[in-house]
N, C-alpha and C. Protein backbone atom coordinates (compact mmCIF):
# COMPACT_ATOMS: atom_id res chain seq x y z
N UNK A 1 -5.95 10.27 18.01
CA UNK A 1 -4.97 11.15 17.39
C UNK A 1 -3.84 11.48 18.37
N UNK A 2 -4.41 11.55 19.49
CA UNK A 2 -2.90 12.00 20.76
C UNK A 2 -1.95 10.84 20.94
N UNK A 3 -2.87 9.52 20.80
CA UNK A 3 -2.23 8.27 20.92
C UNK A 3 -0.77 8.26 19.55
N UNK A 4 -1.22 8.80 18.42
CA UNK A 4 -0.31 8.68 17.10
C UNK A 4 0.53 9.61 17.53
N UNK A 5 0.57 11.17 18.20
CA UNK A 5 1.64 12.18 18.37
C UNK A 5 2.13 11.72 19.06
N UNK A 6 1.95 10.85 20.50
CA UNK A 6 2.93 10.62 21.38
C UNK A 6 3.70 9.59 20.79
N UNK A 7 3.17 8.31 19.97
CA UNK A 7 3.87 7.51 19.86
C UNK A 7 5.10 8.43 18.39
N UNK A 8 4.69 9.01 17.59
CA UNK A 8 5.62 9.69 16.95
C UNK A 8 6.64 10.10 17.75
N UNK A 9 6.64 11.03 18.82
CA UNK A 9 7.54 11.68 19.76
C UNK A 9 8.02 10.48 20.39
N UNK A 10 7.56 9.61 21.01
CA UNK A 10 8.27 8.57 21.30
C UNK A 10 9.42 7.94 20.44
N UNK A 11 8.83 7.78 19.41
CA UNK A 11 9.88 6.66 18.21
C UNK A 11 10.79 7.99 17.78
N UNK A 12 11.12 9.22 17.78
CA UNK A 12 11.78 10.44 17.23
C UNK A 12 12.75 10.18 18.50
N UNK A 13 12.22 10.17 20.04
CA UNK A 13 13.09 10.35 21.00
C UNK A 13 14.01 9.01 20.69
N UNK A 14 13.41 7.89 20.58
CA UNK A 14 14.34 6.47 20.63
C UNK A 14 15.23 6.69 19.73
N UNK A 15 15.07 6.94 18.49
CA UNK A 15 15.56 7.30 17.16
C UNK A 15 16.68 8.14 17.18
N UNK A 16 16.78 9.49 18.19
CA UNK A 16 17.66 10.12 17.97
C UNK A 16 18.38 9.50 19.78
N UNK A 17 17.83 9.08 20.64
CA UNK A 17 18.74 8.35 21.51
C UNK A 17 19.86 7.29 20.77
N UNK A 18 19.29 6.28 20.03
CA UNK A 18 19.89 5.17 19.39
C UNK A 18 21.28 6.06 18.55
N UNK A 19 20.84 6.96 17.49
CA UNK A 19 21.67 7.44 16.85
C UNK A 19 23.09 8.33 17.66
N UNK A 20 22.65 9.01 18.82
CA UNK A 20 23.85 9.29 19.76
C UNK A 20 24.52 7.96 21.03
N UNK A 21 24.07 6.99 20.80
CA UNK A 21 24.57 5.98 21.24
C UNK A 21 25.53 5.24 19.93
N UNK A 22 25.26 5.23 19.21
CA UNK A 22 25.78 4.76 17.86
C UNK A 22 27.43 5.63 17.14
N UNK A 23 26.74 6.85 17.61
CA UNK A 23 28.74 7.37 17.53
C UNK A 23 29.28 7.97 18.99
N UNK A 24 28.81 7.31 19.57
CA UNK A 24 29.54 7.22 21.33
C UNK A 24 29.58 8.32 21.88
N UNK A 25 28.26 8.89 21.56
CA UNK A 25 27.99 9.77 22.90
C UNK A 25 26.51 9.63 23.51
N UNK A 26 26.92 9.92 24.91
CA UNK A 26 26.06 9.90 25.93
C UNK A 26 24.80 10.53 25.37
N UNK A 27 23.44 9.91 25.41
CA UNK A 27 22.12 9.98 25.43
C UNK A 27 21.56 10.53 26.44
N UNK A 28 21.58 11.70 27.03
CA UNK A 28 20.63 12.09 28.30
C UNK A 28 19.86 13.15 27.54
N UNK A 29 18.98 13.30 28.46
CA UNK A 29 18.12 13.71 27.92
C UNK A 29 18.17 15.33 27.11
N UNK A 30 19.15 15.85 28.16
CA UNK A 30 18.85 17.42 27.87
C UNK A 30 19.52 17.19 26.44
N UNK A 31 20.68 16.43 26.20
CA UNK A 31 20.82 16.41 24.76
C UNK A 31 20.47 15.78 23.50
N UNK A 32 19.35 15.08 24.01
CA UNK A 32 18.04 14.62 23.23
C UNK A 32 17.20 15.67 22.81
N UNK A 33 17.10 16.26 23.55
CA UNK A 33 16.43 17.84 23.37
C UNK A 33 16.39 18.46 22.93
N UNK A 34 18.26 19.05 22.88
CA UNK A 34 19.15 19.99 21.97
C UNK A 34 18.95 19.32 20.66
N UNK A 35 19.11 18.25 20.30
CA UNK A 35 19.24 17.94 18.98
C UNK A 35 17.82 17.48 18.24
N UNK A 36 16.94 17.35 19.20
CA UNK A 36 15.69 17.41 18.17
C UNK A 36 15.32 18.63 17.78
N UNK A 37 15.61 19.56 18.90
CA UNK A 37 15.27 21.00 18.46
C UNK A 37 15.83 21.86 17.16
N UNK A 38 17.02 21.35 17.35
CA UNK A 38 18.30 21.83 16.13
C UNK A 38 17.67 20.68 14.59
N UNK A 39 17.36 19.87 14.96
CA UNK A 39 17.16 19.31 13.90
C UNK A 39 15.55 19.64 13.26
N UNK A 40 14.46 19.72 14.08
CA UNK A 40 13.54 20.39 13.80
C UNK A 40 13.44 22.49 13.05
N UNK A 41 14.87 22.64 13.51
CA UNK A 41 14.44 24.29 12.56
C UNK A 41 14.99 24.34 11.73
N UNK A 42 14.47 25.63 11.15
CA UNK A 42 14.55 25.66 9.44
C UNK A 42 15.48 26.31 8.97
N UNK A 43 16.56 26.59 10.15
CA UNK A 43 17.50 27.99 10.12
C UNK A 43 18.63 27.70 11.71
N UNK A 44 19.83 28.12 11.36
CA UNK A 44 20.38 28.34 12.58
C UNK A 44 20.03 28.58 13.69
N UNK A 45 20.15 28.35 14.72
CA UNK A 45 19.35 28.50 16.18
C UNK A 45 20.21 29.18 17.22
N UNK A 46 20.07 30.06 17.63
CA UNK A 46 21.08 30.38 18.72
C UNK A 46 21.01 29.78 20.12
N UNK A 47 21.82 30.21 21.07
CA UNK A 47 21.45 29.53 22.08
C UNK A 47 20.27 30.49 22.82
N UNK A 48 20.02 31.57 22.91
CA UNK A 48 18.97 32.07 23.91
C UNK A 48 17.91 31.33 22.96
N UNK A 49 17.49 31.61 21.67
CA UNK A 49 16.48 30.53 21.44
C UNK A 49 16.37 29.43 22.21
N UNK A 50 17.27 28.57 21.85
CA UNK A 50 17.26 27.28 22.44
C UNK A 50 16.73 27.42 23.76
N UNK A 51 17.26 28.00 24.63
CA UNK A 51 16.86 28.42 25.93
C UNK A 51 15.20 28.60 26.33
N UNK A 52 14.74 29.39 25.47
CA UNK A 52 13.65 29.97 25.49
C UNK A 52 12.53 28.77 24.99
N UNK A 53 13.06 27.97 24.24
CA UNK A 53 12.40 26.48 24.34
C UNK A 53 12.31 25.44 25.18
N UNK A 54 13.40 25.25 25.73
CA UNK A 54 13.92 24.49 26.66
C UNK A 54 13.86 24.80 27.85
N UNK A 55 14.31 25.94 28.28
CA UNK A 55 14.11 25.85 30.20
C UNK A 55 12.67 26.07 30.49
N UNK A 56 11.80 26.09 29.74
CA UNK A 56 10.30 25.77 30.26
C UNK A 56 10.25 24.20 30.68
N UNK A 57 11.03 23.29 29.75
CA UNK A 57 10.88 21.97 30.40
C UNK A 57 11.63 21.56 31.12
N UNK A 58 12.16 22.52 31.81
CA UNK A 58 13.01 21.81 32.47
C UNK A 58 14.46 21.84 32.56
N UNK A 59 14.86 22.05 31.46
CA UNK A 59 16.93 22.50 31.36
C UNK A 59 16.51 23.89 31.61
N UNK A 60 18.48 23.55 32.09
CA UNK A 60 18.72 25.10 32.41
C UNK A 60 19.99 25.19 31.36
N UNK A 61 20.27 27.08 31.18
CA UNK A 61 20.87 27.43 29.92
C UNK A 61 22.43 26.76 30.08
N UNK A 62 22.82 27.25 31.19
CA UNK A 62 24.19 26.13 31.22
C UNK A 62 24.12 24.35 30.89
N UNK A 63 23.64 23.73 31.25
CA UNK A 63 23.07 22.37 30.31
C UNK A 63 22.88 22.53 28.88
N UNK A 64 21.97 23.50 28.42
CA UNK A 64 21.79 23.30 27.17
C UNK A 64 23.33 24.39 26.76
N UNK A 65 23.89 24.92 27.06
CA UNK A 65 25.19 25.45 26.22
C UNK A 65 25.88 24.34 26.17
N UNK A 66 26.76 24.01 27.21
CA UNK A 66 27.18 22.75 27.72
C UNK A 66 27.34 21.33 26.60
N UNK A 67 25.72 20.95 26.30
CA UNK A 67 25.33 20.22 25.33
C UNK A 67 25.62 20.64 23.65
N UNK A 68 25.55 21.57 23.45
CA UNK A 68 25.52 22.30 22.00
C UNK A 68 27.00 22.20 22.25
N UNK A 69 27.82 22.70 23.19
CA UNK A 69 29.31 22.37 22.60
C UNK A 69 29.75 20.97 22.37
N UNK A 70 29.34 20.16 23.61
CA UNK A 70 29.51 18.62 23.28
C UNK A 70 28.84 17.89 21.63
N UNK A 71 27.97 18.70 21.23
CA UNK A 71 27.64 18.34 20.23
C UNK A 71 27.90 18.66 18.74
N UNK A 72 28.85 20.03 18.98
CA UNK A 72 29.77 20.43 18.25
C UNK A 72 30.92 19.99 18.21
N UNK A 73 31.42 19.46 19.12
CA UNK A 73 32.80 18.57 19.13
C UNK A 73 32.32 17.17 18.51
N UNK A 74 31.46 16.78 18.78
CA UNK A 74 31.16 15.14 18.06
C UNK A 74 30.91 15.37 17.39
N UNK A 75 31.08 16.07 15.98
CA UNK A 75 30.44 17.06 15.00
C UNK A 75 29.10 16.08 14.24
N UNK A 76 28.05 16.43 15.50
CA UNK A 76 26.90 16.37 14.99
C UNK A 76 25.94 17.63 14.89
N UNK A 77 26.55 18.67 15.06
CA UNK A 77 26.18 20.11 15.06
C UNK A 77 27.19 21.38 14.27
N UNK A 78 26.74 21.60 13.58
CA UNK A 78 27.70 23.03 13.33
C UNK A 78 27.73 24.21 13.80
N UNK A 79 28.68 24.81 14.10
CA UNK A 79 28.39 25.88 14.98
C UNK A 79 29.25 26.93 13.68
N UNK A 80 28.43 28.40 13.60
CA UNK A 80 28.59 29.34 13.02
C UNK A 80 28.39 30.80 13.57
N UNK A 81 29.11 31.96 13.09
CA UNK A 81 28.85 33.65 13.74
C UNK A 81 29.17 34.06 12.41
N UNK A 82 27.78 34.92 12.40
CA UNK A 82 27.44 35.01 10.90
C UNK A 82 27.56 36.62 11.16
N UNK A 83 28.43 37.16 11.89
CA UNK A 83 29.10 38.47 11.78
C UNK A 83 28.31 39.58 12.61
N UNK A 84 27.67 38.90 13.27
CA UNK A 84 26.95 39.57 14.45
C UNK A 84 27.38 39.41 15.93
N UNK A 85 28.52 38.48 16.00
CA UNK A 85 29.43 37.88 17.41
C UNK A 85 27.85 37.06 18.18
N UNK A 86 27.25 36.56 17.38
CA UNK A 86 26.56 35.35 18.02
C UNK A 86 26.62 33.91 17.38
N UNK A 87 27.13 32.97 18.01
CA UNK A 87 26.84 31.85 17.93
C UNK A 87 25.69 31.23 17.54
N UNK A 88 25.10 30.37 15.77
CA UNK A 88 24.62 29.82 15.69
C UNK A 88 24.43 28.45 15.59
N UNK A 89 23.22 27.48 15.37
CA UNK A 89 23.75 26.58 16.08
C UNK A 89 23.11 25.51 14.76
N UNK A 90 23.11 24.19 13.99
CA UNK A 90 22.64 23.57 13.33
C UNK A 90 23.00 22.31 13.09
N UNK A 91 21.85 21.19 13.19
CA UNK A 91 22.51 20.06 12.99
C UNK A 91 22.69 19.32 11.88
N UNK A 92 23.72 18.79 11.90
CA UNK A 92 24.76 17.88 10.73
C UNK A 92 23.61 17.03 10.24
N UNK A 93 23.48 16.61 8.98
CA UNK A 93 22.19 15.74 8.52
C UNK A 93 23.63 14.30 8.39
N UNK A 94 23.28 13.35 9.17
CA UNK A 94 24.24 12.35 8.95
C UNK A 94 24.53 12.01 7.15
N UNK A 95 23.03 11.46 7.19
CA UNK A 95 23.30 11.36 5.76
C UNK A 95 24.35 11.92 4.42
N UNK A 96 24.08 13.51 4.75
CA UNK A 96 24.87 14.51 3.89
C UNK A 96 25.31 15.20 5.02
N UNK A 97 26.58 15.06 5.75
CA UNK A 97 27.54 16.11 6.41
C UNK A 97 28.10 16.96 5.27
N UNK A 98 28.59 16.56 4.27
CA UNK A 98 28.80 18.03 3.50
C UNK A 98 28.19 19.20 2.85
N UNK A 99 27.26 18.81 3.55
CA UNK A 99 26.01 19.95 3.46
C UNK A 99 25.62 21.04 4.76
N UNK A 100 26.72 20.69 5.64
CA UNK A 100 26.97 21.31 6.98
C UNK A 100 27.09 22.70 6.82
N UNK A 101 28.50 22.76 5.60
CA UNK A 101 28.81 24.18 5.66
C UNK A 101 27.67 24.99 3.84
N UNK A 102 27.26 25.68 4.68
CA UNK A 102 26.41 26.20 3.05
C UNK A 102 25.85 27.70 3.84
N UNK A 103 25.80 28.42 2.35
CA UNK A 103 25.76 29.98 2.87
C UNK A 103 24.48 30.28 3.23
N UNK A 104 24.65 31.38 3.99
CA UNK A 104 23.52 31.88 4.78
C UNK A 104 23.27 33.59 4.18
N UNK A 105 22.03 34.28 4.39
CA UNK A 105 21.83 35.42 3.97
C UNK A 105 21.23 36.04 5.31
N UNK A 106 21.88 37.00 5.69
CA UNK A 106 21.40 37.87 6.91
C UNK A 106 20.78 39.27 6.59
N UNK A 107 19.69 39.20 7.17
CA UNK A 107 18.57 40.84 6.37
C UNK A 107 19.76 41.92 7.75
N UNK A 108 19.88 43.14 7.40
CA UNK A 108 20.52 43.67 7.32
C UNK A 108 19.79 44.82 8.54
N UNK A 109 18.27 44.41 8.89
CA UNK A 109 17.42 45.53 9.19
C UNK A 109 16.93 44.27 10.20
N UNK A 110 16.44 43.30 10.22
CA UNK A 110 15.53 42.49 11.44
C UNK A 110 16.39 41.62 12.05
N UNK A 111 17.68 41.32 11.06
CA UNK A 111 18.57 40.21 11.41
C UNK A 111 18.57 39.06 11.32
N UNK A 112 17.30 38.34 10.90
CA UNK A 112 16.97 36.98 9.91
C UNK A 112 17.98 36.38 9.41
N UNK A 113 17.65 35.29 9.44
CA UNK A 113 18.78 34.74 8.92
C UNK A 113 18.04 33.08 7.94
N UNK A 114 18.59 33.61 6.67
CA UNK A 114 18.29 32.39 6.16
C UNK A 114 19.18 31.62 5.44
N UNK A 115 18.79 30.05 5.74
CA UNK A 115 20.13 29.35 4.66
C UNK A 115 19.68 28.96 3.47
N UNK A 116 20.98 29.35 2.64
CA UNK A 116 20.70 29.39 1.07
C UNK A 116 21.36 28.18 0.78
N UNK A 117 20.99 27.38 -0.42
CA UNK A 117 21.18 26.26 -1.11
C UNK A 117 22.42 26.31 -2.03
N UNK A 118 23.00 25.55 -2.37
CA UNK A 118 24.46 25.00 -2.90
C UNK A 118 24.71 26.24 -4.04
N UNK A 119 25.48 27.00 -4.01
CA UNK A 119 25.81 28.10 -4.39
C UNK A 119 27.02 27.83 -5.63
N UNK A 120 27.04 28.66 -7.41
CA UNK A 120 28.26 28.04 -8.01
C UNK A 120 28.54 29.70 -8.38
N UNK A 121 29.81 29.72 -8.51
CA UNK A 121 30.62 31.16 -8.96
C UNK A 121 30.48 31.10 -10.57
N UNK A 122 30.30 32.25 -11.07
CA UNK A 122 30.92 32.01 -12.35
C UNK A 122 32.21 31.84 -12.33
N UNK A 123 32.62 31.78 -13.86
CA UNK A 123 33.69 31.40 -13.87
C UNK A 123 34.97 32.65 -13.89
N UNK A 124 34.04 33.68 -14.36
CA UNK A 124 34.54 34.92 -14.46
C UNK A 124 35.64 35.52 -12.48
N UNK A 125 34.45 34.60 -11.79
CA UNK A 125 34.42 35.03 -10.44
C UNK A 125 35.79 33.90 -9.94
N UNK A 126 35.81 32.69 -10.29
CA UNK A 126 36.68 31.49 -9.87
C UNK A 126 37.87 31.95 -10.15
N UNK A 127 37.99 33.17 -11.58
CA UNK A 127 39.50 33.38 -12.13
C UNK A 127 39.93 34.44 -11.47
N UNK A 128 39.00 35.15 -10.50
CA UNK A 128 39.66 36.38 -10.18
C UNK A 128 39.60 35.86 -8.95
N UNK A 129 39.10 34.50 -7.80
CA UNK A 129 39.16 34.00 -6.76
C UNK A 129 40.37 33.37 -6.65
N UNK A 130 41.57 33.07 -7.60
CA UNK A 130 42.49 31.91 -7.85
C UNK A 130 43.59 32.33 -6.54
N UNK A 131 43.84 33.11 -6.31
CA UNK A 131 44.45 33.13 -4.79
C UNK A 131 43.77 32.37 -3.56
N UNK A 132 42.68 32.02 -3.93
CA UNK A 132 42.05 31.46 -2.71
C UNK A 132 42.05 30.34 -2.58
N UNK A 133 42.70 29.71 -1.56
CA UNK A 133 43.09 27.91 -1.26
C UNK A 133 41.75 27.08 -1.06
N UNK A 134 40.53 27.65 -0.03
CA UNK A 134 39.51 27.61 0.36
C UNK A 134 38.63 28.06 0.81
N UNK A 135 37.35 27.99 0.55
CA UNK A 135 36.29 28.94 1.02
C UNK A 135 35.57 28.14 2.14
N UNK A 136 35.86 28.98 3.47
CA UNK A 136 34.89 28.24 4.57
C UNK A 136 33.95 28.52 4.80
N UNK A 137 33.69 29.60 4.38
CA UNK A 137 31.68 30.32 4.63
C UNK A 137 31.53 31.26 3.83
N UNK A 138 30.47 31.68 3.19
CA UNK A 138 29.74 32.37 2.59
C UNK A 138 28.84 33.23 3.15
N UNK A 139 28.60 34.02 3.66
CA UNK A 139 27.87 35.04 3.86
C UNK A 139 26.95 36.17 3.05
N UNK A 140 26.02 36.24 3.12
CA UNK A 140 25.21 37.55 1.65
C UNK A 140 24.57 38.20 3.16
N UNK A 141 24.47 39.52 3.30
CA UNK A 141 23.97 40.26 4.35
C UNK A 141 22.62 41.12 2.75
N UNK A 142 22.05 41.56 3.32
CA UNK A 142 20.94 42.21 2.57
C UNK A 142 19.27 42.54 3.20
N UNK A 143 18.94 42.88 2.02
CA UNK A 143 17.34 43.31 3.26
C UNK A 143 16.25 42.42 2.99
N UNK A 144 15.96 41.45 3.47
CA UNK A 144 14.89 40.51 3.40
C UNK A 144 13.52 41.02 2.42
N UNK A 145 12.55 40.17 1.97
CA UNK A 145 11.35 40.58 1.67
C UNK A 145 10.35 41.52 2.60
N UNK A 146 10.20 40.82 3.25
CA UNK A 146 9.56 41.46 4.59
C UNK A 146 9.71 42.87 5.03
N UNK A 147 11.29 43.45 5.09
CA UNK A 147 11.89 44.64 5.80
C UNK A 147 11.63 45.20 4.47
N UNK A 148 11.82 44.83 3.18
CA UNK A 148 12.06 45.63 2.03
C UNK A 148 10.37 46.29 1.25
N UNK A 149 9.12 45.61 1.50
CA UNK A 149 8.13 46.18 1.72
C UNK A 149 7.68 46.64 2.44
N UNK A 150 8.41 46.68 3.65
CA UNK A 150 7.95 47.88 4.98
C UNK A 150 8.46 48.84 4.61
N UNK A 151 9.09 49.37 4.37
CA UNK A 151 10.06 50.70 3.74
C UNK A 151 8.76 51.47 2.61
């Protein structure tokens, strides 16, 4: 069974090496790292997270910031501040990049943060939006499940 996890982690590391060789950026490791990590969560990542994963093996937080911007400029990462002045961090699914930008809901009491799925206005809402050229983010702040049965 250890023999199948390593070789998984193996073929994931080649996999996402190959794929940052493929739109011309540098493959080292610490940003092999950054982007399995970002691509493994289920939610925006900040950087002290990241940190708090990572400099146990080895990076340090300037490397992994460093990397998350380089990887926001090759926009294989999105970077978002979901109104808390922190930087979150998430990666681009090649497949569907226009699925990069999609709204998020922040609990209001723990600070959670979750991303919500392809969102439509009524129409009631589109006619009274008609001043608006474009919408770049969506935001819903509110009180999670969790915080809202602790109460």
């Amino acid at each position: 069974m250890a023999d199948h996890n390593r070789a998984t982690r193996t073929s994931a590391v080649q996999e996402t090496r190959e794929f940052l060789k493929a739109i011309g950026v540098r493959a080292t490791p610490a940003r092999i790292a950054v982007l399995q990590q970002l691509r493994a969560a289920k939610r925006p990542v900040t950087h002290a997270e990241l940190t708090d994963l990572l400099v146990p093996l080895g990076f340090d937080k300037a490397t992994i910031f460093r990397n998350l911007a380089d990887l926001t400029e090759a926009e294989v990462v999105h970077r978002t501040e979901l109104g808390d002045h922190v930087w979150r961090f998430e990666a681009i699914d090649p497949r569907e990049p226009e699925k990069a930008k999609h709204p998020h809901f922040v609990c209001v009491d723990c600070g959670g943060v979750t991303c919500l799925g392809e969102m439509e206005f009524t129409t009631k809402s589109r006619n009274r939006a008609e001043a608006i050229k474009s919408i770049t983010e969506i935001l819903i702040k509110g009180h999670c499940a969790d915080c809202e049965t602790s109460k």
